[in-house]
Protein backbone atom coordinates (compact mmCIF):
# COMPACT_ATOMS: atom_id res chain seq x y z
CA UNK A 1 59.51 -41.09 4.09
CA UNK A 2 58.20 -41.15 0.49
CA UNK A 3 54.99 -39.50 -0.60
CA UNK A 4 52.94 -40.83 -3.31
CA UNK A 5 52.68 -37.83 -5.43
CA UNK A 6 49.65 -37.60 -8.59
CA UNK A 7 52.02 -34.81 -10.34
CA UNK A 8 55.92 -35.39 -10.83
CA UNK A 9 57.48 -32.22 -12.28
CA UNK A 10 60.70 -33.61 -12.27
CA UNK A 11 59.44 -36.64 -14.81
CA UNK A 12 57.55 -34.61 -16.86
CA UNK A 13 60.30 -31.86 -17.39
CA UNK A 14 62.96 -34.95 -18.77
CA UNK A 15 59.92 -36.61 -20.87
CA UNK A 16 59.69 -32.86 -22.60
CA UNK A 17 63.26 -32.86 -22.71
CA UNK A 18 64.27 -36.30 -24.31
CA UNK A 19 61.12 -35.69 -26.95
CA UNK A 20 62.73 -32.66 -28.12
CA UNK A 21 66.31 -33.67 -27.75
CA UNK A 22 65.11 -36.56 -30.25
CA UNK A 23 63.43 -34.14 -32.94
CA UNK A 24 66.50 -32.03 -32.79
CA UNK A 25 69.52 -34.00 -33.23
CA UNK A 26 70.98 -33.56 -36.20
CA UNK A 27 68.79 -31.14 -37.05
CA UNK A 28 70.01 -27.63 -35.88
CA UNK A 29 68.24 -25.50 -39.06
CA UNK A 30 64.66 -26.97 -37.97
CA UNK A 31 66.27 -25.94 -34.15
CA UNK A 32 67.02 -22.45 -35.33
CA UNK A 33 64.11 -22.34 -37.65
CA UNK A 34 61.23 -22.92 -34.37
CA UNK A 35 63.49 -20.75 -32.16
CA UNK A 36 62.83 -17.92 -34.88
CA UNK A 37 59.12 -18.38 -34.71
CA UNK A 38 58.71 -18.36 -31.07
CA UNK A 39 60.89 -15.40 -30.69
CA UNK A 40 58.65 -13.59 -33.09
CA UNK A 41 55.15 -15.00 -31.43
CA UNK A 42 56.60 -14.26 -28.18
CA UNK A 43 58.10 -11.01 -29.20
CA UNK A 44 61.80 -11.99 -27.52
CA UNK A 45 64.78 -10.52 -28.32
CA UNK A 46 68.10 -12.39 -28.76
CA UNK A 47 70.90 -11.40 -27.57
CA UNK A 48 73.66 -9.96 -29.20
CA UNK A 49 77.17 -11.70 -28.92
């Protein structure tokens, strides 16, 4: 039994995911460069290794 849903999570979440995966191939200082920043908006901590 399918349900016709008006919101699909699931879709949306892999639409995010394959847009970003796109800007950041190749790229990993723009990657590490707007993981700084939202740390710092966010105030998040990394971890240490």
């Amino acid at each position: 039994m399918k349900k016709n849903k008006p919101y699909n999570a699931v879709k949306e979440a892999r639409k995010i995911k394959e847009k970003l995966s796109l800007k950041y191939y190749g790229n990993f200082e723009l990657l590490m460069k707007d993981l700084k920043e939202a740390s710092e908006r966010y105030n998040l901590r990394t971890k240490q290794a």
